[in-house]
Protein backbone atom coordinates (compact mmCIF):
# COMPACT_ATOMS: atom_id res chain seq x y z
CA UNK A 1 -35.64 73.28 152.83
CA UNK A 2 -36.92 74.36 149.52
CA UNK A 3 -34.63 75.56 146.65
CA UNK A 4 -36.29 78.56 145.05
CA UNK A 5 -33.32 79.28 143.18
CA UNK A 6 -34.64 76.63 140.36
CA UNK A 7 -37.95 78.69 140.12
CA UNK A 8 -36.14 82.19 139.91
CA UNK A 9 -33.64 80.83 136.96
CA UNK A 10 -36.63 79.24 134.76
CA UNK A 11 -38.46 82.65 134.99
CA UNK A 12 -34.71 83.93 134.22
CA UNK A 13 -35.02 81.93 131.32
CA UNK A 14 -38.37 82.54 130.40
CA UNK A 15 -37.75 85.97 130.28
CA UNK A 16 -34.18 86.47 128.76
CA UNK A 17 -35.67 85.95 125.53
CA UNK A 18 -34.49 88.42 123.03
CA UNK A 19 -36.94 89.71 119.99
CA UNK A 20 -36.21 89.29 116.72
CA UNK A 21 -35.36 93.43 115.99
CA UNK A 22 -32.70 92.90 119.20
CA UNK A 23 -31.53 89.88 117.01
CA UNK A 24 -30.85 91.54 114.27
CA UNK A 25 -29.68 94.62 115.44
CA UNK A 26 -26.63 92.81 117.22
CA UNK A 27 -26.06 90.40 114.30
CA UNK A 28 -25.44 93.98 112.57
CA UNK A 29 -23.43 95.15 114.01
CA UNK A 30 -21.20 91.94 115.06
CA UNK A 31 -20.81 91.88 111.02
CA UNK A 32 -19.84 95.62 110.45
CA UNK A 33 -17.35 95.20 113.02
CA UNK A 34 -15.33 93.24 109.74
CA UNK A 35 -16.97 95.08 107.09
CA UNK A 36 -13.81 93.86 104.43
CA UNK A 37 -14.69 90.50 105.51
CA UNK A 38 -18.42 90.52 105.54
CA UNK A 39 -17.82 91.75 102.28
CA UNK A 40 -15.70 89.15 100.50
CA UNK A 41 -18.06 86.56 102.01
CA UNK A 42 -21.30 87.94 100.64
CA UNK A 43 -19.64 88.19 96.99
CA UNK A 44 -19.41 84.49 96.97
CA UNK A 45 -22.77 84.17 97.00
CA UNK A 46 -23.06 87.16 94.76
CA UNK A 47 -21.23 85.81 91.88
CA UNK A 48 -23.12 82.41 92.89
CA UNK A 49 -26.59 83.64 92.19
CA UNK A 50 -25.86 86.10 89.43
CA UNK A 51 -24.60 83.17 87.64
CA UNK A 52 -27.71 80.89 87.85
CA UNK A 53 -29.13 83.55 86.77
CA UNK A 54 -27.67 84.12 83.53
CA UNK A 55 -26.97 80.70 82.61
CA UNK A 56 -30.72 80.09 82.84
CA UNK A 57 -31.34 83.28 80.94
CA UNK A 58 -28.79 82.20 78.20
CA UNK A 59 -30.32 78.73 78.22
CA UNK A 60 -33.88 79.86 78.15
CA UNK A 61 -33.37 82.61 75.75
CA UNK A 62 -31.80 80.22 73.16
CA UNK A 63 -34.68 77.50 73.87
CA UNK A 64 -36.96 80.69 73.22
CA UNK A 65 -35.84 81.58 69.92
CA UNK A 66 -35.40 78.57 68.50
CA UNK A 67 -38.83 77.72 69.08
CA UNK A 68 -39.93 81.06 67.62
CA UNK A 69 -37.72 80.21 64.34
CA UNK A 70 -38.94 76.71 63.98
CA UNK A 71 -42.66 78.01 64.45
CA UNK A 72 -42.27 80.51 61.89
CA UNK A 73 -41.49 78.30 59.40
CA UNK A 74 -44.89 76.87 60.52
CA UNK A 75 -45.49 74.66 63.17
CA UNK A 76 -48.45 72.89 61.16
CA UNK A 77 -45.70 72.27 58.39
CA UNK A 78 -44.46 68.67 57.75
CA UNK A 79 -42.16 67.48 55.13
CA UNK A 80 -42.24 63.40 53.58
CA UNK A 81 -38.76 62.48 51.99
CA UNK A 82 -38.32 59.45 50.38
CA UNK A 83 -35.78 56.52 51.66
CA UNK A 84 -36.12 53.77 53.84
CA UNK A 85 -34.15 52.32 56.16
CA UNK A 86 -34.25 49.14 54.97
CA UNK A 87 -35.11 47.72 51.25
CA UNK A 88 -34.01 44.10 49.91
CA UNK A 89 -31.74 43.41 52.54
CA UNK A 90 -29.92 46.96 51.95
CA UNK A 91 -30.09 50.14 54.46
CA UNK A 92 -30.73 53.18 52.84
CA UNK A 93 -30.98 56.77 53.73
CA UNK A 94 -33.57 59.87 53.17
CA UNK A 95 -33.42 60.53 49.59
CA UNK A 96 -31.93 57.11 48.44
CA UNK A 97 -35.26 56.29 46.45
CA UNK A 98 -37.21 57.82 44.21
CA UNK A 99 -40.57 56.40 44.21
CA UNK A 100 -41.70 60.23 45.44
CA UNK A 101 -43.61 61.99 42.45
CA UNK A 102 -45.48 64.91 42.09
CA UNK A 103 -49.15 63.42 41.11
CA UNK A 104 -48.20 61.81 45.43
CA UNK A 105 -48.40 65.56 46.62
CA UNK A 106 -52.00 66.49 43.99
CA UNK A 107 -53.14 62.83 46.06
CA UNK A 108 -52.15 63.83 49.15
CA UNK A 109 -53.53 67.69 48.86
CA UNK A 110 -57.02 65.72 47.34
CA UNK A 111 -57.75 62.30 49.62
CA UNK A 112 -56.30 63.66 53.30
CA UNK A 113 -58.49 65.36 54.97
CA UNK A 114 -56.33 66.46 57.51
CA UNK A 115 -53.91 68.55 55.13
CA UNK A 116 -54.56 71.83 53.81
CA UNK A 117 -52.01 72.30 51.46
CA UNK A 118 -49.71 69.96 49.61
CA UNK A 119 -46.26 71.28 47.45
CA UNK A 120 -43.48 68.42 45.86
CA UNK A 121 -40.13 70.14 45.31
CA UNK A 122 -36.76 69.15 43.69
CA UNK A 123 -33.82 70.82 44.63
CA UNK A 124 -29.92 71.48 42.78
CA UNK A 125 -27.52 73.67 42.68
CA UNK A 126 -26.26 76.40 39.80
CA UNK A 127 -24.72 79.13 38.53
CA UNK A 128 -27.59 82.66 38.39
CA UNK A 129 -26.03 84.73 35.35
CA UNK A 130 -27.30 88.35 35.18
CA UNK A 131 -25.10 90.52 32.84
CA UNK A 132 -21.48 90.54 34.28
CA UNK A 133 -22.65 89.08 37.66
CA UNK A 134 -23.28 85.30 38.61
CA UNK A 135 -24.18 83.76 42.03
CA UNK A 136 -23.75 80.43 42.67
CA UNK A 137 -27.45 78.94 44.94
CA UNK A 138 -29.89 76.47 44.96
CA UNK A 139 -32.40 76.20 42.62
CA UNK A 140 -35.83 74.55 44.34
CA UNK A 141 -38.65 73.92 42.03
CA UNK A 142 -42.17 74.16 43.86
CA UNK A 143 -45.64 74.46 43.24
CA UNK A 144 -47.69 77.54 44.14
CA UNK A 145 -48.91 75.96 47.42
CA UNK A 146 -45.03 76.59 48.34
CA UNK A 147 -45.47 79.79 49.59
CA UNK A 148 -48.72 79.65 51.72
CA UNK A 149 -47.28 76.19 53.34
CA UNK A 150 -44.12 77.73 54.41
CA UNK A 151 -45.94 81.02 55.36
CA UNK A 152 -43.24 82.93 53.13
CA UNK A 153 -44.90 85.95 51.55
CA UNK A 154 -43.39 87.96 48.09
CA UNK A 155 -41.83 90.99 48.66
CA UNK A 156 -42.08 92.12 45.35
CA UNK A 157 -43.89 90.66 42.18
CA UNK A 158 -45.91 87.17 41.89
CA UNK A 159 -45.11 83.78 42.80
CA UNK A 160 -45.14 80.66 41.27
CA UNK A 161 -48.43 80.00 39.46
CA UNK A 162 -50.47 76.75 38.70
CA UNK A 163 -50.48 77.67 34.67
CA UNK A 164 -46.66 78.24 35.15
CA UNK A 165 -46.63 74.58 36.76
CA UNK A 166 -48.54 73.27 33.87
CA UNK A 167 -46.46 74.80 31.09
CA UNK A 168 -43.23 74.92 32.84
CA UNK A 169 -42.50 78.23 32.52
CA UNK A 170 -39.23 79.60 32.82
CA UNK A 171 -40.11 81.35 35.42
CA UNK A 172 -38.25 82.24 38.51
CA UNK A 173 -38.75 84.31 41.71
CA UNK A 174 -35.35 84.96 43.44
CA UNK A 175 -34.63 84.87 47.07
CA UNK A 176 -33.58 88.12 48.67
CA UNK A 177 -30.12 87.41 49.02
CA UNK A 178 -29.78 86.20 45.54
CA UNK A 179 -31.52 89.82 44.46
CA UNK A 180 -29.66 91.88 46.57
CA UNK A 181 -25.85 89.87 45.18
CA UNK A 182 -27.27 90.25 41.57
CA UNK A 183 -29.04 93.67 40.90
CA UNK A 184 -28.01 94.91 43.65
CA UNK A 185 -30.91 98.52 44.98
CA UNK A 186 -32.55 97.67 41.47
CA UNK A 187 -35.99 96.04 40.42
CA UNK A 188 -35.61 92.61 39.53
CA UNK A 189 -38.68 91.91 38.68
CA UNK A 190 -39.23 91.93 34.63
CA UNK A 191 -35.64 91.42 33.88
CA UNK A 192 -33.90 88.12 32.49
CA UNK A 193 -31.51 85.72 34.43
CA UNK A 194 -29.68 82.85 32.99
CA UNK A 195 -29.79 79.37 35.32
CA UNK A 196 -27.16 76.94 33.48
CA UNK A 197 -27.50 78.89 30.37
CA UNK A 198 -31.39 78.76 30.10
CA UNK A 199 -33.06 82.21 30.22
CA UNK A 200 -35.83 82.30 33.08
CA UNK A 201 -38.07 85.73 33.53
CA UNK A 202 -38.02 86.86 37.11
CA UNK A 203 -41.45 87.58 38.05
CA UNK A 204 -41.01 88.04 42.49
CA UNK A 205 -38.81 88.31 44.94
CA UNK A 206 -39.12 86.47 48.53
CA UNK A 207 -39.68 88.83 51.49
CA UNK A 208 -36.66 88.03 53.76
CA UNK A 209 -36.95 84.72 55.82
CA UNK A 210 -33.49 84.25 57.97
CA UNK A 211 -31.49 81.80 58.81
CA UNK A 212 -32.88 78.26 59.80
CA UNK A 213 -31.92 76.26 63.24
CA UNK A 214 -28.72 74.52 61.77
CA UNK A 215 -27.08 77.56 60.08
CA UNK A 216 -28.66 77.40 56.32
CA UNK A 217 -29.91 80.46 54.84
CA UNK A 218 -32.79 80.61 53.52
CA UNK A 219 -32.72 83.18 51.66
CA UNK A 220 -30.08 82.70 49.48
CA UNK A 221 -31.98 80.21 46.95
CA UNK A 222 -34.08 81.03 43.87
CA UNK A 223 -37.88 79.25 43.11
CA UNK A 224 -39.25 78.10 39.40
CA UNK A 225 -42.19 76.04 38.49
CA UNK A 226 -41.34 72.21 39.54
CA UNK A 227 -42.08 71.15 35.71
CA UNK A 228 -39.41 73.56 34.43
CA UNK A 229 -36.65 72.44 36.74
CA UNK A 230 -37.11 68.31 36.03
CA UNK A 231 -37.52 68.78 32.66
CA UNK A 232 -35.11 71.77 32.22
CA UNK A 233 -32.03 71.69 34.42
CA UNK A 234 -32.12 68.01 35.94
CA UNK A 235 -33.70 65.63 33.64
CA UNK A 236 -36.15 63.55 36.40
CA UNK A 237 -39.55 62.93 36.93
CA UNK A 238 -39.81 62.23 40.69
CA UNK A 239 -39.65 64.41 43.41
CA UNK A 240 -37.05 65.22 46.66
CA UNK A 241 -39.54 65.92 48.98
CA UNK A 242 -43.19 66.74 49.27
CA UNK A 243 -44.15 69.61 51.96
CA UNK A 244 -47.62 69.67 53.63
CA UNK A 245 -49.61 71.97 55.75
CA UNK A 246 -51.81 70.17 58.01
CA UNK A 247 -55.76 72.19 58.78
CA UNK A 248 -54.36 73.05 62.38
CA UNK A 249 -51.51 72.15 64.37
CA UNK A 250 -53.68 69.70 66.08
CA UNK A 251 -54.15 68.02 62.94
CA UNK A 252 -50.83 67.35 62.41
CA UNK A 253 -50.70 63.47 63.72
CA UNK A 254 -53.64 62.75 61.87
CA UNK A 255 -52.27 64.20 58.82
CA UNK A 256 -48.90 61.91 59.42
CA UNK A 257 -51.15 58.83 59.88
CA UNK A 258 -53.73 59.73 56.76
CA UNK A 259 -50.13 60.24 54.48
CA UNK A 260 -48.63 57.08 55.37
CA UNK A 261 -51.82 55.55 54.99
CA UNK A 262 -52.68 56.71 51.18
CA UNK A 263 -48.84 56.41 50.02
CA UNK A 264 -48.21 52.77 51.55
CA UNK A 265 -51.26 52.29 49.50
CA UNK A 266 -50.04 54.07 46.21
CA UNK A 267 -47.07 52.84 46.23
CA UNK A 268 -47.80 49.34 47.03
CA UNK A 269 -46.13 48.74 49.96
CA UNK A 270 -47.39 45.44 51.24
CA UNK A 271 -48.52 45.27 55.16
CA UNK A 272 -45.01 43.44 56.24
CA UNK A 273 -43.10 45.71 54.08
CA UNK A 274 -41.37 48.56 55.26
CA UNK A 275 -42.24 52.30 54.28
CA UNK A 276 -39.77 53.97 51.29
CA UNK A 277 -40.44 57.48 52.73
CA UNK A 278 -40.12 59.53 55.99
CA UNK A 279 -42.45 62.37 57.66
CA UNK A 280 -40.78 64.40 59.49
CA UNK A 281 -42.64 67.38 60.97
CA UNK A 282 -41.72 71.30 62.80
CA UNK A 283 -42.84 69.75 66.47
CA UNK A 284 -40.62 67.04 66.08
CA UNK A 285 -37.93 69.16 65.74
CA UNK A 286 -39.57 71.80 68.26
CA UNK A 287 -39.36 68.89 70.77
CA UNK A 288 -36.40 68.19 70.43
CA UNK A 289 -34.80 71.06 70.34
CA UNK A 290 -36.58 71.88 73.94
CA UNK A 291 -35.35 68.86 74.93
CA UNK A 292 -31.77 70.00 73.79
CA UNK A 293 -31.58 73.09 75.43
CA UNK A 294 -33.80 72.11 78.70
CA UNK A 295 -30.11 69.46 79.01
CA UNK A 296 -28.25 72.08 78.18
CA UNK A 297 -29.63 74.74 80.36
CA UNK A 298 -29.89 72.68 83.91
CA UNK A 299 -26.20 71.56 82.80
CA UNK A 300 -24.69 75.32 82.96
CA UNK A 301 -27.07 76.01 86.11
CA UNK A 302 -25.62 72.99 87.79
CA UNK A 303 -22.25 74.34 87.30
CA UNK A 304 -23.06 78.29 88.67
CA UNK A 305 -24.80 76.82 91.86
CA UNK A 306 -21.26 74.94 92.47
CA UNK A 307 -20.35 78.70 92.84
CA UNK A 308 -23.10 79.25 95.27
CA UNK A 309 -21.82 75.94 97.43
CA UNK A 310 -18.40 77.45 97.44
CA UNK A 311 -20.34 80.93 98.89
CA UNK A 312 -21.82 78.87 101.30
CA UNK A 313 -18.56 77.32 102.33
CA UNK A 314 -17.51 80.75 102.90
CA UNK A 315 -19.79 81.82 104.98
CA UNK A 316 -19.47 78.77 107.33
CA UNK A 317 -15.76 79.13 107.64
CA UNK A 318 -16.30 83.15 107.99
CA UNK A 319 -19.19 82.09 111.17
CA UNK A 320 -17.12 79.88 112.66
CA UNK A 321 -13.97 82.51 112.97
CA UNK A 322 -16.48 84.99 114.38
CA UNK A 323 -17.75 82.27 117.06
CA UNK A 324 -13.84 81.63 118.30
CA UNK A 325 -13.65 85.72 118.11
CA UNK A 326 -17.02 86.43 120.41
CA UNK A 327 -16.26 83.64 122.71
CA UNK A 328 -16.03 85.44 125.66
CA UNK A 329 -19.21 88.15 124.56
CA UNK A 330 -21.17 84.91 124.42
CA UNK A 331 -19.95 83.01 127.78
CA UNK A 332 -20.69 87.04 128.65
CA UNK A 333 -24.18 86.84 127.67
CA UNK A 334 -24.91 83.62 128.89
CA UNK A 335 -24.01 84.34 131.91
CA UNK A 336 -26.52 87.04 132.08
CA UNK A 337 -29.33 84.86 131.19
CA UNK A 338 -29.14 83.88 127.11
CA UNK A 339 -30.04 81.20 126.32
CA UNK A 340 -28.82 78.39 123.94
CA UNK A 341 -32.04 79.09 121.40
CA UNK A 342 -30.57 83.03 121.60
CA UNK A 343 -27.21 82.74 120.73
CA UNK A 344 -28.31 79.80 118.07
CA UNK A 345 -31.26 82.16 116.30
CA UNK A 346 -28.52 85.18 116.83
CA UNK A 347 -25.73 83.46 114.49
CA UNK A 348 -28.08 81.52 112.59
CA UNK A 349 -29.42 85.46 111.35
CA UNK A 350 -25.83 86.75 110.64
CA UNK A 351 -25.44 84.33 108.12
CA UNK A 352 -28.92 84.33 107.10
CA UNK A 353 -28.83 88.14 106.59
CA UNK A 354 -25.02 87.50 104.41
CA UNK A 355 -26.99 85.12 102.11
CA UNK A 356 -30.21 87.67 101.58
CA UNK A 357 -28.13 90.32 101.03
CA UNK A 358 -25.59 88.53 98.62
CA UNK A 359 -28.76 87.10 97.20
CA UNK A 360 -30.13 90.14 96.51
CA UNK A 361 -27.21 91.57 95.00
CA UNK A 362 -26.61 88.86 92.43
CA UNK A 363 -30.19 88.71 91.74
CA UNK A 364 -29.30 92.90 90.48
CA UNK A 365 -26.02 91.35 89.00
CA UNK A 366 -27.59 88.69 87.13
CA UNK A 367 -30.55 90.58 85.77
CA UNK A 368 -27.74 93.39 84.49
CA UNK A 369 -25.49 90.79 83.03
CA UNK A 370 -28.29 89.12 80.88
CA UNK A 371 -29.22 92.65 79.52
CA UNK A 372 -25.45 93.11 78.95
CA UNK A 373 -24.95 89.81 77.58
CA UNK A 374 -28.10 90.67 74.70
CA UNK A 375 -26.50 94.07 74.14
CA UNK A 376 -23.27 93.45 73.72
CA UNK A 377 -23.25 89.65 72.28
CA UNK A 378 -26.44 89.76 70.34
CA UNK A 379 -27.50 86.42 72.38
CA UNK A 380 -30.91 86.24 72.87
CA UNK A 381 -31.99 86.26 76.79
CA UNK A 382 -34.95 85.43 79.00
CA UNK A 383 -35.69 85.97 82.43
CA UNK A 384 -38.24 84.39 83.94
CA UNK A 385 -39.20 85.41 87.64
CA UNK A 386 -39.30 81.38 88.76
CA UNK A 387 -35.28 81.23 88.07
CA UNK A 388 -34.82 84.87 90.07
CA UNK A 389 -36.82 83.04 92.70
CA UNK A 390 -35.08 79.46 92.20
CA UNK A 391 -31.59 81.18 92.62
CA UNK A 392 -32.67 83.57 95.21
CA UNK A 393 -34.11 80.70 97.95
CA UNK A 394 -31.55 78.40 96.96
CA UNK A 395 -28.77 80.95 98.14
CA UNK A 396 -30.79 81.68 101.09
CA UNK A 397 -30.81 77.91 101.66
CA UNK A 398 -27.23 77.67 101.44
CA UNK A 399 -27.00 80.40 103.95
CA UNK A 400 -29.05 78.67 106.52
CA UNK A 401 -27.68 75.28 106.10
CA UNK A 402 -23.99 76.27 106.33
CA UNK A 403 -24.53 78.70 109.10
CA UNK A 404 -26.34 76.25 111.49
CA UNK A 405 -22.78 74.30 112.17
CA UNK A 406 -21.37 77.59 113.51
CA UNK A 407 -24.78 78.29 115.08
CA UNK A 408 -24.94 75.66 116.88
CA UNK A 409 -21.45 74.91 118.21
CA UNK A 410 -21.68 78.72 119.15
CA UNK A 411 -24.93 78.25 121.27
CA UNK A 412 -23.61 75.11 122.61
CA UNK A 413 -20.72 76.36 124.63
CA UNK A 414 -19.71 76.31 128.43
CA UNK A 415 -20.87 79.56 130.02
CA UNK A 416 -17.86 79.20 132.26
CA UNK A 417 -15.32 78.15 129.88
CA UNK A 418 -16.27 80.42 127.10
CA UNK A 419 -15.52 83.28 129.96
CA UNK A 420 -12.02 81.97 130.86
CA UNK A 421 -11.37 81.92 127.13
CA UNK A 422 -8.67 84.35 126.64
């Protein structure tokens, strides 16, 4: 005799299949049953993604303007300081020789193709005298390539000139901080300040530069002809450092290569022998600095998504309470024709939709809190739409993968027992 019962409960099957919009629409509804609970489960994730979020902002915002400061001071700029790590058997340091001269930086300027622009400097510190007021700074003496290397325009006034070089005028253009502590709303330019009791003529003052990447302000300092401060105030004849402007930022290798080159050569360094100078240049320091906050950032986004594992957690632990709760209304349904891949996509969407939706709340939370955090904090920010995205699909990830357990233990009960469960 021929079963057709087999036949009649595979078309059952085949036809108990419930659409997606039926899906959802009971998920729904199972989930505003506990809306409290729903609730404190979606904030996990919440807080989890709003976090990414502004960690990355933070981190990215910082990486951001740092490279904006370090490219303003020019990212074509690069700086040779004499020392050596080695000499005779002896370590030594940046600035523990001083076989760097000024006639180096007119070489450098003349025989490298590669640089544009070539300006030694000295630097020390002293006491500015004007009237009854004094302001202790640093003194740098420069050339008048200074200014066009370090892309730091005057304000008010003239800079340094070559004649002024030549004759070492006592000459000095102040920094604005140095203007602002010592005349205060009033011209400097014409009038006569005292640096360690020798009367210079102020002739510009620097527009305002800002701070640099390890907390030094640049503005408080004053500039004079590079003649007037070794013969003047220190008593030298070499220089503390030598800053160049390569043609183009492209250039800038070559330019390293073509200065070690000519001052191995003019200083006599023999082929074995080890360099008495260093080049260090803006995209070493913008590399590293990316490098610095790129660690930095993925550390404080590793520790919000431990936020958004915890959110998962809670949503596992929340789906499998709710399968123990529906037991019987899903021995009910299976019994009138469900099937496993039903009640599996049907809890598999509840926790789905709790990760969208916390998702997309924290993505709202996250955005708001970086605004807040540049408002209120004055820290720079920066969204980018890849981390919205990164920390949206990775809490919708976390959704899925800690709502399959429930899922699946859910789809995988006994019709019959999950009826007699009481």
């Amino acid at each position: 005799m021929t079963d057709r019962s087999a036949p009649d409960r595979a078309s059952r099957e085949r036809g108990s299949a419930m659409s997606p919009s039926a899906l959802l629409s009971v998920g729904i509804q199972a989930l505003t049953r506990n809306r409290m609970r729903s609730a404190l489960t979606v904030l996990g994730i919440v807080i989890g993604v709003a976090a990414v979020i502004a960690t990355l902002a933070i981190g990215q915002g910082a990486r951001a303007a740092v490279q904006a400061q370090i490219r303003a001071m020019g990212a074509n700029v690069l700086t040779v300081i004499p020392g050596t790590q080695t000499a005779g058997g002896a370590r030594g340091g940046m600035g523990s020789i001083t076989t760097l001269t000024p006639d180096d930086a007119v070489a450098i300027k003349k025989e490298c193709p590669a640089v544009e622009a070539a300006a030694p400097g000295v630097r020390t510190v002293a006491q500015i005298v004007y009237g009854n007021l004094n302001w202790n700074t640093q003194v740098q003496g420069t050339t008048a390539d200074f200014s066009s290397i370090r892309q730091w325009p005057v304000a008010d006034g003239v800079f340094i000139t070559d004649s002024d070089v030549r004759g070492a005028a006592k000459v000095v253009v102040l920094g604005k901080n140095v203007a602002s502590e010592l005349f205060g709303d009033g011209d400097p330019v014409g009038q006569t300040v005292r640096i360690k009791d020798i009367p210079f003529r102020v002739v510009g003052v620097m527009a305002f530069k800002g701070g640099t990447g390890w907390g030094g302000d640049q503005d408080d300092t004053v500039l004079i002809p590079i003649t007037a401060a070794q013969r003047k105030l220190m008593g030298i004849t070499h220089a503390n450092w030598v800053v160049c402007s390569a043609v183009s930022e492209r250039q800038v290798d070559a330019a390293v290569q073509q200065i070690t080159e000519l001052l191995r050569l003019r200083h006599r360094i023999r082929e074995a022998g080890g360099d008495d100078f260093f080049i260090r240049t803006q995209l070493e320091a913008a590399t590293t600095a990316a490098e610095t906050s790129k660690v930095m950032t993925l550390l404080l986004a590793s520790v919000a998504a431990v936020s958004l594992l915890v959110g998962g957690i809670g949503i596992m632990n929340i789906m499998l309470v709710s399968v123990t709760e529906r037991t019987r209304e899903i021995g009910i349904r299976r019994a009138l024709g469900a099937r496993r891949r039903d009640i599996l996509a049907q809890f598999l969407l509840e926790a789905a939709f709790l990760a969208l939706a916390g998702g997309a709340l924290g993505v709202g939370l996250g955005i708001g809190s970086s605004s807040l955090i540049t408002t209120l904090a004055r820290w720079p920010t920066l969204i980018q739409p890849s981390a919205v995205a990164l920390a949206f699909g990775f809490a919708s990830g976390v959704g899925l993968f800690f709502g399959f357990y429930p899922a699946r233990r859910a789809s995988r009960l006994d019709p019959i027992e999950a009826l007699r469960y009481e």
